[in-house]
Protein backbone atom coordinates (compact mmCIF):
# COMPACT_ATOMS: atom_id res chain seq x y z
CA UNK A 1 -79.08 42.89 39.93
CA UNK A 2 -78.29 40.36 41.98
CA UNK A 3 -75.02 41.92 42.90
CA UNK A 4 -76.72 44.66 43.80
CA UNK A 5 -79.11 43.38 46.30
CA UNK A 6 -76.09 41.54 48.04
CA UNK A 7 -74.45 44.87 48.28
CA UNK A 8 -77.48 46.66 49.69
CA UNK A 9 -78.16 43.59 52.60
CA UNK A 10 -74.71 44.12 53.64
CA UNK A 11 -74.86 47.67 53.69
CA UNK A 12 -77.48 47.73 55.84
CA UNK A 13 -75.90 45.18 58.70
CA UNK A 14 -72.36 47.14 58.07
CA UNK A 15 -73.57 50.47 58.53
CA UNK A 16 -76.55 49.49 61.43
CA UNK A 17 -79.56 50.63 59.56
CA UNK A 18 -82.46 50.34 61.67
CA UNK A 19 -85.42 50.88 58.64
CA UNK A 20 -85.82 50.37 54.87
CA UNK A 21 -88.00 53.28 53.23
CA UNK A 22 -89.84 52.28 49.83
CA UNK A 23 -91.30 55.86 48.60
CA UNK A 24 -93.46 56.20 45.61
CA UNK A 25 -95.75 58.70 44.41
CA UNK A 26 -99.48 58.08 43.81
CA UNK A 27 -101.67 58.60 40.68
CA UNK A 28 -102.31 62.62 41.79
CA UNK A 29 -98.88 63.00 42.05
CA UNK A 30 -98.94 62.51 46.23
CA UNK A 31 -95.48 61.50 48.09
CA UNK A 32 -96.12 58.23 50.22
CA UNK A 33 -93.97 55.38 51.37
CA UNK A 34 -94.35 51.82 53.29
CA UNK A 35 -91.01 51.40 55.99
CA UNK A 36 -90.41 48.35 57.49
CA UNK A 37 -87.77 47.19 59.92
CA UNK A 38 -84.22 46.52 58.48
CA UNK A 39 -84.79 43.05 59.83
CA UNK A 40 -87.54 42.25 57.72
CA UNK A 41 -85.97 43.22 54.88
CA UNK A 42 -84.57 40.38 52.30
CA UNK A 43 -83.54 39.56 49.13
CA UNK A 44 -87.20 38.39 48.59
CA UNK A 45 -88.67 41.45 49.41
CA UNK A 46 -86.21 43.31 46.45
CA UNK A 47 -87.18 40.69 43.84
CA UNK A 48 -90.43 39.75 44.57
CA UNK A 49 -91.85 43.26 46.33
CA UNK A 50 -93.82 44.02 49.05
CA UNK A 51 -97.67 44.21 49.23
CA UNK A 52 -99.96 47.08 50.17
CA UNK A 53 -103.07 48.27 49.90
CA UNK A 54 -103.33 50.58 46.94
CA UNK A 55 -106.85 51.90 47.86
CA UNK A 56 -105.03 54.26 50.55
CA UNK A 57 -102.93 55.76 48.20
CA UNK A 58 -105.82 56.60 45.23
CA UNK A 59 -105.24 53.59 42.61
CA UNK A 60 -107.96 51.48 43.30
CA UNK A 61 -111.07 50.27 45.20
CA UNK A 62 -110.76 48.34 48.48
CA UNK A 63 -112.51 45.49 46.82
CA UNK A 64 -109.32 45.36 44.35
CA UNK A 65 -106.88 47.02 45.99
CA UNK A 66 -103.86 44.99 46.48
CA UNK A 67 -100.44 45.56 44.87
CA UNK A 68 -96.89 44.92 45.36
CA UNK A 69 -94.16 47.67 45.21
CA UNK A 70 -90.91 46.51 43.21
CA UNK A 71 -88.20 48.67 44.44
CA UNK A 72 -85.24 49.69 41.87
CA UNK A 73 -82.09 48.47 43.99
CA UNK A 74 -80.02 51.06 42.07
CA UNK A 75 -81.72 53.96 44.23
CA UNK A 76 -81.14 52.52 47.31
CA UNK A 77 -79.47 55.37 49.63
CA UNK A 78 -79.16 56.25 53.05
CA UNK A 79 -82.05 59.10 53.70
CA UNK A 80 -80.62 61.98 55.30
CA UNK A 81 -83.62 63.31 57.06
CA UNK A 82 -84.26 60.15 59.08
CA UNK A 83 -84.19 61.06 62.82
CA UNK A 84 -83.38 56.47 62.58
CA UNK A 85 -81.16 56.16 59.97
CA UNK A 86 -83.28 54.17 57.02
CA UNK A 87 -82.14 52.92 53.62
CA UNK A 88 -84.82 54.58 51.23
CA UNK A 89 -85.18 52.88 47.68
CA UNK A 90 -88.00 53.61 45.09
């Protein structure tokens, strides 16, 4: 995995992509996503995940409502409906 991760951070500064796409679908079945800049995006983020707030997308109250997304590094690809190109992952 780690490999992996290396390739996809060097993608992204050899190929100049802008935004990194984490899509998901929620617990009715419901497309969603968090993007964040390319710059934010780490080694951390792929390992550890990235937080949001789950009430928004239907699995849980506000009161309990945090989560962290793991992406899978081995769907990482460049999405080709992106008016910016963006690395999407799930």
């Amino acid at each position: 995995m780690q490999n992996k991760i290396q390739e996809i951070i060097k993608r992204i500064k050899d190929e100049d992509i802008k935004m990194v796409d984490f899509k998901m679908v929620d617990i009715n079945g419901q497309f969603r996503h968090v993007t964040i800049p390319a710059g934010s995006f780490s080694e951390e983020i792929m390992k550890k995940g990235i937080g949001f707030d789950a009430s928004n997308y239907g699995y849980a109250v506000v009161e309990k409502s945090d989560m962290v997304f793991i992406p899978d590094p081995d769907t990482a690809m460049i999405d080709p409906f992106c008016e910016i190109k963006t690395l999407s992952t799930s």
